[in-house]
N, C-alpha and C. Protein backbone atom coordinates (compact mmCIF):
# COMPACT_ATOMS: atom_id res chain seq x y z
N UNK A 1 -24.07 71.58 13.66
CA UNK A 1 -24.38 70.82 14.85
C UNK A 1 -25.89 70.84 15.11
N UNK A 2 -26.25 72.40 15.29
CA UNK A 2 -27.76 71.99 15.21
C UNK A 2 -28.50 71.37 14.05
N UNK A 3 -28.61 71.02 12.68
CA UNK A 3 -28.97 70.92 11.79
C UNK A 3 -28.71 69.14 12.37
N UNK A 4 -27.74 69.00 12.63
CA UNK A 4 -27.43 67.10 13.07
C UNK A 4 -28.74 66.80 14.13
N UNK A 5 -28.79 67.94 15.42
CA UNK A 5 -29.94 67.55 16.05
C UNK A 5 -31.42 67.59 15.50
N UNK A 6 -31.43 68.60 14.93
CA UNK A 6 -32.89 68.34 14.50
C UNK A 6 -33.00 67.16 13.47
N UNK A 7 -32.27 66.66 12.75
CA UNK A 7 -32.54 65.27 11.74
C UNK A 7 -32.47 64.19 13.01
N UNK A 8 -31.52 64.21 13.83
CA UNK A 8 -32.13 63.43 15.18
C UNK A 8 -33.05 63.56 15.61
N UNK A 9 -33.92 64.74 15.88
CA UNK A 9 -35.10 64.72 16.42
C UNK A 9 -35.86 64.13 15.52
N UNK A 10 -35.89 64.89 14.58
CA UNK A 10 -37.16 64.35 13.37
C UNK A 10 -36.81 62.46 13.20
N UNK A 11 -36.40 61.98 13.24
CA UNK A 11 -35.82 60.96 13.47
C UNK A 11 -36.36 59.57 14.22
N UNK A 12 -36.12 60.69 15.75
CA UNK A 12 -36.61 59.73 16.79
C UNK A 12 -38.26 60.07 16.67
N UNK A 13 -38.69 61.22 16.08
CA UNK A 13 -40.18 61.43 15.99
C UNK A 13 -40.82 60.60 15.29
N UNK A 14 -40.08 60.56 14.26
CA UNK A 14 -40.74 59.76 12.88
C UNK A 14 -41.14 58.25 13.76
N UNK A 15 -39.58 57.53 14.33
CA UNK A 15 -39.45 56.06 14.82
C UNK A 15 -40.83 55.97 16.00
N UNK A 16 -40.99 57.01 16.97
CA UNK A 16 -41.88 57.06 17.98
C UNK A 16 -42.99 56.90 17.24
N UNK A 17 -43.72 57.43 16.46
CA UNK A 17 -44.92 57.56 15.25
C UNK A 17 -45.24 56.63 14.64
N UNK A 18 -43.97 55.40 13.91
CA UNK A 18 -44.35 54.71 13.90
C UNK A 18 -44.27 53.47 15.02
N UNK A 19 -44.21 53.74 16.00
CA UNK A 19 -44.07 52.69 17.11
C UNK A 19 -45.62 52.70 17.26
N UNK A 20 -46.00 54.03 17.68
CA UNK A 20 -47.38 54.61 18.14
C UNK A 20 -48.37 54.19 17.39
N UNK A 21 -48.08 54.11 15.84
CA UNK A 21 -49.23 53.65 14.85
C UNK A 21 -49.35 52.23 15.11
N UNK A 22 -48.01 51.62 15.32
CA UNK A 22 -48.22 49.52 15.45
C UNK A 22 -48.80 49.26 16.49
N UNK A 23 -48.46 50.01 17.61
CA UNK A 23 -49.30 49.19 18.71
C UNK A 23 -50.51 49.81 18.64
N UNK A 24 -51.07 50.59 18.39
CA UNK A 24 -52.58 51.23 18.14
C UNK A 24 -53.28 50.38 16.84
N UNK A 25 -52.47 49.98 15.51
CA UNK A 25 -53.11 48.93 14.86
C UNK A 25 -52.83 47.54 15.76
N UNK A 26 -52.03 47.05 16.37
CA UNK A 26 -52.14 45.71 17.07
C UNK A 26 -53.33 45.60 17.92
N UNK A 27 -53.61 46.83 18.73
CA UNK A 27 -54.35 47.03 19.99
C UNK A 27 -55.97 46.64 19.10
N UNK A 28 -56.12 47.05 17.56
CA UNK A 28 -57.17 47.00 17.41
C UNK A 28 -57.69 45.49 16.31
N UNK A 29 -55.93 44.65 16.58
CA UNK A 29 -56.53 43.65 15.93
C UNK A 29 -57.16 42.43 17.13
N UNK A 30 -58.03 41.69 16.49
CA UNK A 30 -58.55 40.98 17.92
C UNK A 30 -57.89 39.62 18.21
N UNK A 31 -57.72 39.11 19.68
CA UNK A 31 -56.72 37.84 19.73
C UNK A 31 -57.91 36.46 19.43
N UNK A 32 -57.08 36.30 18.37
CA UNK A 32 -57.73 34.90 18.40
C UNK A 32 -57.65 34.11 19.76
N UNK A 33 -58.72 33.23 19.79
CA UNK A 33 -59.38 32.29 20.52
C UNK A 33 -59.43 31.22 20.53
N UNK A 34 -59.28 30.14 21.12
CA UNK A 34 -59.50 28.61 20.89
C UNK A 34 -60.36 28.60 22.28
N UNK A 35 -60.79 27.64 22.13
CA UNK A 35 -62.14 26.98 23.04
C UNK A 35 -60.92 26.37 24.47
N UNK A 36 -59.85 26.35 24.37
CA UNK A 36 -59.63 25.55 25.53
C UNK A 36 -59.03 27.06 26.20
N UNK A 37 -58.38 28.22 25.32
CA UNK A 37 -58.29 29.70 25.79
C UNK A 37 -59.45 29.97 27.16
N UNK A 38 -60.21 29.03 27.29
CA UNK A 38 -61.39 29.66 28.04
C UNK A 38 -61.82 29.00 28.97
N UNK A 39 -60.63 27.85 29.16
CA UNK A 39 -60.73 27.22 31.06
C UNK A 39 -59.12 27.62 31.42
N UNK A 40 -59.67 28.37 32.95
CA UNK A 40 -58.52 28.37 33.17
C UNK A 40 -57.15 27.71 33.50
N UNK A 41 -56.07 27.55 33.20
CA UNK A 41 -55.07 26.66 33.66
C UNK A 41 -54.92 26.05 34.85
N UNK A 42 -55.50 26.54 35.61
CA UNK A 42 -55.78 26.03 37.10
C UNK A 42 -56.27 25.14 37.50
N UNK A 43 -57.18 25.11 36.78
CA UNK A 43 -59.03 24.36 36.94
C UNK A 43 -58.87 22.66 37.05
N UNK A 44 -58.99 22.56 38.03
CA UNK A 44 -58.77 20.48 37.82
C UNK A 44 -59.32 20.14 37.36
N UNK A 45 -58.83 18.84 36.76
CA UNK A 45 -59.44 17.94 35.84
C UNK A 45 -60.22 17.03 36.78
N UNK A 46 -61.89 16.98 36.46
CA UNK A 46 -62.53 16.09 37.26
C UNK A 46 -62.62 14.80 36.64
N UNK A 47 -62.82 13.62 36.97
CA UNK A 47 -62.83 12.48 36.24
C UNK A 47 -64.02 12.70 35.73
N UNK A 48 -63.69 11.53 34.68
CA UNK A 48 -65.50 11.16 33.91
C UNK A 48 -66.23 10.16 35.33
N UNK A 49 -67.46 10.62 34.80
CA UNK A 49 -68.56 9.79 35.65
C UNK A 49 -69.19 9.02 34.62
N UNK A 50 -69.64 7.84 34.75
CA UNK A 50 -70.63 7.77 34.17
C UNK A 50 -71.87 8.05 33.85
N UNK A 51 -72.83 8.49 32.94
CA UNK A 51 -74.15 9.09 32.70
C UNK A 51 -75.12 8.41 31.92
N UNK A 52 -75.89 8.81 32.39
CA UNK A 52 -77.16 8.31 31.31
C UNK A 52 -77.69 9.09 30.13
N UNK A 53 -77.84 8.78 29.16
CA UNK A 53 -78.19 9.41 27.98
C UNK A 53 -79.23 10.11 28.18
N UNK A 54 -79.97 10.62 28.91
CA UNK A 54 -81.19 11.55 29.17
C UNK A 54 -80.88 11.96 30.29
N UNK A 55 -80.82 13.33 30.94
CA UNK A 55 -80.62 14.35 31.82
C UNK A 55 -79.24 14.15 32.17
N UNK A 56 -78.37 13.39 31.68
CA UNK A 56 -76.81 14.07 32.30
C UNK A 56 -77.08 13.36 33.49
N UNK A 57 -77.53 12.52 34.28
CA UNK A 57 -77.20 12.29 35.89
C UNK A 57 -76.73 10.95 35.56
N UNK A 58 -76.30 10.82 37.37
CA UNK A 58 -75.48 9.45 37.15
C UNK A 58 -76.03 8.42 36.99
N UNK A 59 -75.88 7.12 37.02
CA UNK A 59 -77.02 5.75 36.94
C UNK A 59 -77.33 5.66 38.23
N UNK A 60 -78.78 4.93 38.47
CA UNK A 60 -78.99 4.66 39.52
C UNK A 60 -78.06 3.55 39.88
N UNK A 61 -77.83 3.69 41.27
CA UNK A 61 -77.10 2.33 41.42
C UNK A 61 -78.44 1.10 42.22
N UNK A 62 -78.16 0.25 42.12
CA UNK A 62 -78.61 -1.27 42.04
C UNK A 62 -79.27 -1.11 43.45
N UNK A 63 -80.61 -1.29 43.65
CA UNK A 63 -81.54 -1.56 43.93
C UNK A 63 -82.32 -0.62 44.64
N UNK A 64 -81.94 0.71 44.21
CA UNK A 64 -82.63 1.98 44.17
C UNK A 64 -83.58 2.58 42.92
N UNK A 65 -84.69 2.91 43.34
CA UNK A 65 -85.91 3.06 42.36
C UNK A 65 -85.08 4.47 41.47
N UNK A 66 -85.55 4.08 40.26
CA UNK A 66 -85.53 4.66 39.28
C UNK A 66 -86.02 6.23 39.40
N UNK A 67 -85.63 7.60 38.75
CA UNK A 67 -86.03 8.60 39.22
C UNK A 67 -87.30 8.80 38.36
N UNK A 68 -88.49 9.56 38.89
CA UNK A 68 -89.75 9.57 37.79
C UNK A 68 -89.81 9.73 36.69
N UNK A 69 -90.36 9.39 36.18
CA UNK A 69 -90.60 9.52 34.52
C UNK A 69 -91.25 11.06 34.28
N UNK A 70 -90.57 11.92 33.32
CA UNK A 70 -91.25 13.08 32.92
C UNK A 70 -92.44 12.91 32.04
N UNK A 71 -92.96 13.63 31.96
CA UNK A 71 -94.34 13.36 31.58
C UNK A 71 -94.09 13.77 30.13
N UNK A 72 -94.89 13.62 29.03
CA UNK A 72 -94.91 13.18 27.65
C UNK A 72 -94.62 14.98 27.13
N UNK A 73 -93.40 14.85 26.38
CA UNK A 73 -93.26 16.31 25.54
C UNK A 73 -93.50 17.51 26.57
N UNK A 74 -92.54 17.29 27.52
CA UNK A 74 -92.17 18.08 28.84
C UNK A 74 -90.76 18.24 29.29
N UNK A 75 -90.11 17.03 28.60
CA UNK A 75 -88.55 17.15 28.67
C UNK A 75 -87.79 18.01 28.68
N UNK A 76 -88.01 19.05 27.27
CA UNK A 76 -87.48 20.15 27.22
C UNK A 76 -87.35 21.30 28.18
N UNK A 77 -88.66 21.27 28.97
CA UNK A 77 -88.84 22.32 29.90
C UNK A 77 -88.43 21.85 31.15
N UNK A 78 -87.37 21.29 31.47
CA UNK A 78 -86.96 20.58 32.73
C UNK A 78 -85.17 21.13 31.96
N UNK A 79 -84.94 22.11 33.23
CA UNK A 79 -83.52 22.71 33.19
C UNK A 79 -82.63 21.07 33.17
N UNK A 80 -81.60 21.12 32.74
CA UNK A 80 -80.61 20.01 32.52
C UNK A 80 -79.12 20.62 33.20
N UNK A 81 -78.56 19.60 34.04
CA UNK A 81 -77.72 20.45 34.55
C UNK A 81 -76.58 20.29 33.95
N UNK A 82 -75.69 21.16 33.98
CA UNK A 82 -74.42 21.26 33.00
C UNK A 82 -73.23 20.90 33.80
N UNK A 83 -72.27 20.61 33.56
CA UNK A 83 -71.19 20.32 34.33
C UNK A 83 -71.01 21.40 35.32
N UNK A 84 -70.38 21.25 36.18
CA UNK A 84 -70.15 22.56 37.00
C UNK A 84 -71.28 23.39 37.54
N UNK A 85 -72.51 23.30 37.36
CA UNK A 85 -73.56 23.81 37.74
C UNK A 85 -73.79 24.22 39.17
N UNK A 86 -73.51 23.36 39.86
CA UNK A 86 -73.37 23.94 41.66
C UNK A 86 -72.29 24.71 41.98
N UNK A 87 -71.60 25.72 41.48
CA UNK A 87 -70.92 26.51 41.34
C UNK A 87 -70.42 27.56 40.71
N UNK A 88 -70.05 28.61 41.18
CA UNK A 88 -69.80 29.50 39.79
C UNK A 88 -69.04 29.20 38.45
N UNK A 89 -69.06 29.38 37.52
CA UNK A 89 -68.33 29.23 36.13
C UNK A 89 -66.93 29.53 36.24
N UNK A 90 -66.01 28.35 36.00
CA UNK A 90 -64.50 28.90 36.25
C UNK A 90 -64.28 29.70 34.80
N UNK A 91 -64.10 30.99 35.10
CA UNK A 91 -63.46 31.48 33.43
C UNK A 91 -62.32 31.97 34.04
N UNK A 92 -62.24 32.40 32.73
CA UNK A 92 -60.16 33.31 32.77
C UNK A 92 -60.36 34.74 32.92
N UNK A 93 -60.59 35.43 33.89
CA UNK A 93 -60.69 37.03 34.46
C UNK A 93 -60.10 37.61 33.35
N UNK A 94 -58.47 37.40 32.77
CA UNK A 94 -57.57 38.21 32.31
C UNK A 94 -58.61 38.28 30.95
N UNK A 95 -59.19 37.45 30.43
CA UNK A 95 -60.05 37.62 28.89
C UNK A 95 -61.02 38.84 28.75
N UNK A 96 -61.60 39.61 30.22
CA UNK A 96 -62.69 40.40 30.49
C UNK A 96 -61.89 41.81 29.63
N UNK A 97 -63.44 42.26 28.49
CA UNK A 97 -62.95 43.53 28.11
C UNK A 97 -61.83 43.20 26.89
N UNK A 98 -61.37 42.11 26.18
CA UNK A 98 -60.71 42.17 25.25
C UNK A 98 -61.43 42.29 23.70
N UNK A 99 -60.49 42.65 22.75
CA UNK A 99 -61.36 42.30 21.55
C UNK A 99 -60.80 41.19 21.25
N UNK A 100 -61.62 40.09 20.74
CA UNK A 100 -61.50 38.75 20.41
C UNK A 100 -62.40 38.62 19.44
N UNK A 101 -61.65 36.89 18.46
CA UNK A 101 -62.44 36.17 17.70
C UNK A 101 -62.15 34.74 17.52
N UNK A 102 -63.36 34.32 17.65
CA UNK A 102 -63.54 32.48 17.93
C UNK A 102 -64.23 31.98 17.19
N UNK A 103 -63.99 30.96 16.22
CA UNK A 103 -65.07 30.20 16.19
C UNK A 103 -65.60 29.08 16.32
N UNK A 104 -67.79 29.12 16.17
CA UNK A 104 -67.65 28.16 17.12
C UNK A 104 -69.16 27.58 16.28
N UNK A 105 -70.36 27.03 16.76
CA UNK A 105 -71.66 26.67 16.49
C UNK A 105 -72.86 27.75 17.04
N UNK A 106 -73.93 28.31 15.92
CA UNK A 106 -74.85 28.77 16.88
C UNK A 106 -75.97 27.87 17.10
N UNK A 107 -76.41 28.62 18.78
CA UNK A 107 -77.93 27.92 18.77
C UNK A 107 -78.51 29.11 19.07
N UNK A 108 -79.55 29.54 18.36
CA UNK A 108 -80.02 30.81 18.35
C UNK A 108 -81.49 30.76 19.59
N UNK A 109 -81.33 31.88 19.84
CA UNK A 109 -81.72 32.16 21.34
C UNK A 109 -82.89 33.16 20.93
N UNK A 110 -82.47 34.20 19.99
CA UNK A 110 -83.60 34.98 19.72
C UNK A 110 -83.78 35.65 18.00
N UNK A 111 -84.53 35.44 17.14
CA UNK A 111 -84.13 35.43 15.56
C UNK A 111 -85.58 35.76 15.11
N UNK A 112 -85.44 36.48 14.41
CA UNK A 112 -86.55 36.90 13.22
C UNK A 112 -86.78 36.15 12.15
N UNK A 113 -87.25 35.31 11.67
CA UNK A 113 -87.50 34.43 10.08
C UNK A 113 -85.83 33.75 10.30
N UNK A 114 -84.77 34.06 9.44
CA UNK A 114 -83.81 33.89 9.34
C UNK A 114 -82.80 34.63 9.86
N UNK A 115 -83.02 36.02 10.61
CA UNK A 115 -81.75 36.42 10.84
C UNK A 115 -81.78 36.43 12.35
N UNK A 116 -80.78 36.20 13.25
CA UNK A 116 -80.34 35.93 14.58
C UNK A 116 -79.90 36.98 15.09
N UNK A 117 -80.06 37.53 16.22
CA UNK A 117 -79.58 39.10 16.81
C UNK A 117 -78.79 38.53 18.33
N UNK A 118 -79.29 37.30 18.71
CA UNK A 118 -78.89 37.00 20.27
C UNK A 118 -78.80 35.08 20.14
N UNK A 119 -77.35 35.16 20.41
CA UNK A 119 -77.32 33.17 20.41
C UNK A 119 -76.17 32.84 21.26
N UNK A 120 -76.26 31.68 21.44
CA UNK A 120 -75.14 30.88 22.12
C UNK A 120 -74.08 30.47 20.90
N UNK A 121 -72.90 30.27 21.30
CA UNK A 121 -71.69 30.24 20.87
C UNK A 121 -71.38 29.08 21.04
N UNK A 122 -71.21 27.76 20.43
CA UNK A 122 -70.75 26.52 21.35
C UNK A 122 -69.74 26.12 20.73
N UNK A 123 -69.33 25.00 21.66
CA UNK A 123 -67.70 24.24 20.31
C UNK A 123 -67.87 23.41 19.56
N UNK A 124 -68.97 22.67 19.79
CA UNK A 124 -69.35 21.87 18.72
C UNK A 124 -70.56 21.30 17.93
N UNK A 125 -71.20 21.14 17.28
CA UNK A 125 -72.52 20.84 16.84
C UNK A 125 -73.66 19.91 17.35
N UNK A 126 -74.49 20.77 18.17
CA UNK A 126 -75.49 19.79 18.83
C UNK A 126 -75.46 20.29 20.39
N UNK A 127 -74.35 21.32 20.64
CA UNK A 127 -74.17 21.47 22.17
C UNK A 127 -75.20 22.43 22.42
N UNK A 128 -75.96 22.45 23.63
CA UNK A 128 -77.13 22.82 24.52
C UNK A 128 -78.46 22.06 23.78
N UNK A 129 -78.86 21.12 22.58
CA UNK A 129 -79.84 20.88 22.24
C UNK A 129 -79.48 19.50 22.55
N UNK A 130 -78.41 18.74 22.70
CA UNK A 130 -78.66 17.21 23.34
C UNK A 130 -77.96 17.41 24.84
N UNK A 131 -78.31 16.51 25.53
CA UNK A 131 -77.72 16.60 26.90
C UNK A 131 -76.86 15.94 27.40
N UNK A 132 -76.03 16.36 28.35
CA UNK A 132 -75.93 17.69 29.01
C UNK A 132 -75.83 18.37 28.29
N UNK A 133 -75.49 19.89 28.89
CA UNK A 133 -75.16 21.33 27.92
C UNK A 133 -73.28 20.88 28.11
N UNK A 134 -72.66 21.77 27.65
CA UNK A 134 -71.48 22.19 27.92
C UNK A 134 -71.03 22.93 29.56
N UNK A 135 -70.02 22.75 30.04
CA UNK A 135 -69.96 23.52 31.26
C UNK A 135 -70.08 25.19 31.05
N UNK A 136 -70.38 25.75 31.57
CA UNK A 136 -70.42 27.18 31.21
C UNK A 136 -69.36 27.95 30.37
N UNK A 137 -68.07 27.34 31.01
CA UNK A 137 -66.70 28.39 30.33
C UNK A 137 -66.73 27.81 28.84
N UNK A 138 -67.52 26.46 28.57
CA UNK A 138 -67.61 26.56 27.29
C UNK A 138 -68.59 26.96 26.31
N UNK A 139 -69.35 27.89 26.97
CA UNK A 139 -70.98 28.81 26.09
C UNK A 139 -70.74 29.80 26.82
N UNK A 140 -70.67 30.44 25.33
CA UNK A 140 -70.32 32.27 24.89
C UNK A 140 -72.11 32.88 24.97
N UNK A 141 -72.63 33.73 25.27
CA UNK A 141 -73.45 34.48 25.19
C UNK A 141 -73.30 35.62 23.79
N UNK A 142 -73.82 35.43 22.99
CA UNK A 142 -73.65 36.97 22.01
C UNK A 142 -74.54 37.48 21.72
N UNK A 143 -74.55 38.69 21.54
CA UNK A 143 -75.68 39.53 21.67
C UNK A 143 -75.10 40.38 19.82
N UNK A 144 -75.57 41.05 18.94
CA UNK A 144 -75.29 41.82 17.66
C UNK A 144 -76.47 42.65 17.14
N UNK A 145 -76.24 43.69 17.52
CA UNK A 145 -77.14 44.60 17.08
C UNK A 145 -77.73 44.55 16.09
N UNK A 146 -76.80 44.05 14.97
CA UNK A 146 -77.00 44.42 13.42
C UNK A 146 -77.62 42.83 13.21
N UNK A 147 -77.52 41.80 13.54
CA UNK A 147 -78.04 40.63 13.12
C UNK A 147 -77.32 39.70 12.37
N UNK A 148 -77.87 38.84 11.74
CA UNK A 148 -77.04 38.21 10.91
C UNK A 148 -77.91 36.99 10.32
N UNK A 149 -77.39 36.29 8.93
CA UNK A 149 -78.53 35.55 8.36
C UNK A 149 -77.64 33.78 8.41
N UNK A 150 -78.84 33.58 9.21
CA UNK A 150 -78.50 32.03 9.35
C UNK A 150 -78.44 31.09 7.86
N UNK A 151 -76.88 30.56 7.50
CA UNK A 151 -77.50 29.34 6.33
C UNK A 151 -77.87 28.23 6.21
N UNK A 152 -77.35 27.54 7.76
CA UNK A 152 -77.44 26.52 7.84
C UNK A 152 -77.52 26.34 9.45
N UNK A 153 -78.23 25.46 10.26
CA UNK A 153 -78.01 25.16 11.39
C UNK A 153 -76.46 24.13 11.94
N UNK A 154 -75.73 23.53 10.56
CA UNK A 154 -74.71 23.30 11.16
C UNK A 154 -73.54 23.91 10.77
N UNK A 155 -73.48 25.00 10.37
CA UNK A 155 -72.75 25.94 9.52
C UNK A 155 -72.21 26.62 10.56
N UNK A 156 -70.80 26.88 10.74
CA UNK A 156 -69.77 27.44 11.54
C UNK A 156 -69.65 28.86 11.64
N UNK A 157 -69.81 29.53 12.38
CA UNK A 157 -69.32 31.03 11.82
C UNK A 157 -67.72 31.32 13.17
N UNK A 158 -67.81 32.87 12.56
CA UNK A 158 -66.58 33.36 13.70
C UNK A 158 -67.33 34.41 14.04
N UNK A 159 -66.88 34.69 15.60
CA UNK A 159 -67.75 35.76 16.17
C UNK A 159 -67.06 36.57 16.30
N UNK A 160 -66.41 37.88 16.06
CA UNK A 160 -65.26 38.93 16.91
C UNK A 160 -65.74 39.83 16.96
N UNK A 161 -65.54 40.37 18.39
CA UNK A 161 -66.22 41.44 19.37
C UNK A 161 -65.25 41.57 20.94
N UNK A 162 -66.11 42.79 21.69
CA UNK A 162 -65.51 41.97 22.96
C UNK A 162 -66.30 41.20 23.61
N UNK A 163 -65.26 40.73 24.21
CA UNK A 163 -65.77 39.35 25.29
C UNK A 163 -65.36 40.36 26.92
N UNK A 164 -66.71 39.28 27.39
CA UNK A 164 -66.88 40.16 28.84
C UNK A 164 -67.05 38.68 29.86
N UNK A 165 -66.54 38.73 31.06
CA UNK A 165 -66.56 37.33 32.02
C UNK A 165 -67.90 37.49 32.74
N UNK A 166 -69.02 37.82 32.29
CA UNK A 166 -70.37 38.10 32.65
C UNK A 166 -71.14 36.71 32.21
N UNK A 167 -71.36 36.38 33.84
CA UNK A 167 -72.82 35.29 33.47
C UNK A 167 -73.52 35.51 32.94
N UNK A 168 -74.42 34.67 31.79
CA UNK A 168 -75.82 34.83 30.96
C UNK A 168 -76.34 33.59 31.32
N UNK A 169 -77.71 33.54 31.95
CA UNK A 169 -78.90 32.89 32.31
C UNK A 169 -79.85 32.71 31.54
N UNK A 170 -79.52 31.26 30.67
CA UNK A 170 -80.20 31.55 29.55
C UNK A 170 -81.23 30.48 29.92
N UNK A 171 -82.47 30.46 29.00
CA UNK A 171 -83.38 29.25 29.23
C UNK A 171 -82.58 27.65 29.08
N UNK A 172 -82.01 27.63 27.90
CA UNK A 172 -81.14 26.74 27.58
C UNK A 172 -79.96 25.98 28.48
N UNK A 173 -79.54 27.37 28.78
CA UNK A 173 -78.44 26.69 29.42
C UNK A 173 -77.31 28.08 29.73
N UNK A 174 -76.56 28.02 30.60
CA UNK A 174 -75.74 29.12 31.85
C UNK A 174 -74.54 29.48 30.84
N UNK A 175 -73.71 30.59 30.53
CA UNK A 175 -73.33 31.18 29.71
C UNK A 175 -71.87 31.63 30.58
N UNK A 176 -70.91 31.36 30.19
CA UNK A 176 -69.94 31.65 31.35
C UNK A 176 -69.44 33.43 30.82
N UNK A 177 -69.38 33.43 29.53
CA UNK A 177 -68.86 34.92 28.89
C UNK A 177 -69.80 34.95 27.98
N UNK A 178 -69.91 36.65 27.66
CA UNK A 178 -70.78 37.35 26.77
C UNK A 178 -69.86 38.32 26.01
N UNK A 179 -70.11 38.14 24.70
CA UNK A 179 -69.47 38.81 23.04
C UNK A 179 -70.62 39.62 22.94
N UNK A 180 -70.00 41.00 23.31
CA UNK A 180 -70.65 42.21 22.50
C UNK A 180 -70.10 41.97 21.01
N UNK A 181 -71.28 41.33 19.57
CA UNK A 181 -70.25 41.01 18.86
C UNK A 181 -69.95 42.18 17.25
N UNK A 182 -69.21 42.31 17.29
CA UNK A 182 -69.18 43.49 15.81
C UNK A 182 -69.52 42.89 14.88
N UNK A 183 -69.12 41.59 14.35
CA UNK A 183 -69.43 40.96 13.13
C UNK A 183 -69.68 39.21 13.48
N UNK A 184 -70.20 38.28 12.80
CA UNK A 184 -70.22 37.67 12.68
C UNK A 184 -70.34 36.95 11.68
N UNK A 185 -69.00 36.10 10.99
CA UNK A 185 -68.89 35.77 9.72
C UNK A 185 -69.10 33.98 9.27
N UNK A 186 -69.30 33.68 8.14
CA UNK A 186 -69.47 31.72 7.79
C UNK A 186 -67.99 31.73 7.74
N UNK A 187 -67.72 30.79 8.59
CA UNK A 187 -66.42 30.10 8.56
C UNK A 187 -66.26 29.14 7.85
N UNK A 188 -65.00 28.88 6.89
CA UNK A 188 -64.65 28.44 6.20
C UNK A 188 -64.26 27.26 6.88
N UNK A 189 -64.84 26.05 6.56
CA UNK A 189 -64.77 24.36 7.20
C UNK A 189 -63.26 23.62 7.50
C-alpha cells in the first residue's frame, strides 16, 4: 500500500514538474504582435477628413487665405501633427510589461555609421518621414543596448523585447509604446 502511494506521489511530482517547466517555457516565449494588437477595441473609428499633401491639415475652405508659406528648407523643423495629437495616445494598458515580437519598418532616431541603438518602429515604409506621422498607438519607441546593423532603409526587421505603454517624445514624431528590445532581427519579406 505504501509502495502504491509513493509511485503516486512521484507521479503527481513528476506531472506538477512538468506542468511547472511549460508554463515557465510559455511565460518566456514572446506573444506575437500585429499592428492592429495595438489600438484598443474600444477606440472609435473617426471618419476620414480630407488633407492636404503637406502638413496633414485640412483644406482651406473657399475664400479663406491660405496658411503661410514656410520658409525654404525649414519644413522639416516644423512638428507635423499626427492623428490624435490633442490627446493622449489610446493604447492597450493590458500590453504594459509583456514580452513581445512585431514586425515592423525602422526610422532610426540615433545610429553610429551603420549600426542603430534607438529607432522608431512603424507599420509601414515611409511612416514619420512623409506626412502625417502615424497616430501614436501606431509608433513603437525602441531603445537596444547591443545595436544592430542597418541593410537597407526599406528592409523589415522583427523587434522582441518588452513593450512598455510609456510615451516617447520624439523629434519626429510621439511614440505611444516603448520596446526595451533583446534582439532585433531582418525579416523575411
Amino acid at each position: 500500500m505504501m509502495a502504491g502511494y509513493r509511485s503516486w506521489l512521484r507521479g503527481a511530482l513528476l506531472l506538477s514538474a512538468i506542468a511547472g517547466a511549460a508554463s515557465a517555457f510559455a511565460a518566456d516565449v514572446p506573444r506575437q504582435l500585429k499592428w492592429a494588437d495595438l489600438v484598443p477595441k474600444t477606440m472609435p473609428v473617426e471618419p476620414l477628413r480630407g488633407k492636404t499633401f503637406f502638413g496633414g491639415s485640412t483644406p482651406v475652405p473657399d475664400g479663406s487665405p491660405p496658411p503661410p508659406a514656410l520658409p525654404e528648407g525649414k519644413f522639416m523643423s516644423v512638428k507635423r501633427r499626427q492623428p490624435g495629437s490633442d490627446r493622449p495616445p489610446a493604447v492597450v494598458p493590458e500590453l504594459d510589461g509583456q514580452n513581445v515580437s512585431i514586425g515592423g519598418y525602422v526610422v532610426p532616431l540615433d545610429f553610429d555609421a551603420t549600426t542603430v541603438k534607438e529607432f522608431l518602429l512603424v507599420p509601414f515604409v515611409g511612416a514619420c518621414i512623409h506626412v502625417p506621422p502615424p497616430p501614436a498607438n501606431q509608433i513603437i519607441y525602441v531603445k537596444t543596448d547591443k545595436g544592430f546593423e542597418v541593410g537597407g532603409q526599406f528592409d523589415p526587421v522583427t523587434v522582441t523585447g518588452k513593450i512598455n505603454t510609456t510615451v516617447a517624445f520624439t523629434g519626429l514624431a510621439d511614440a505611444g509604446y516603448t520596446i526595451t528590445a533583446d534582439s532585433v532581427e531582418p525579416r523575411k519579406k
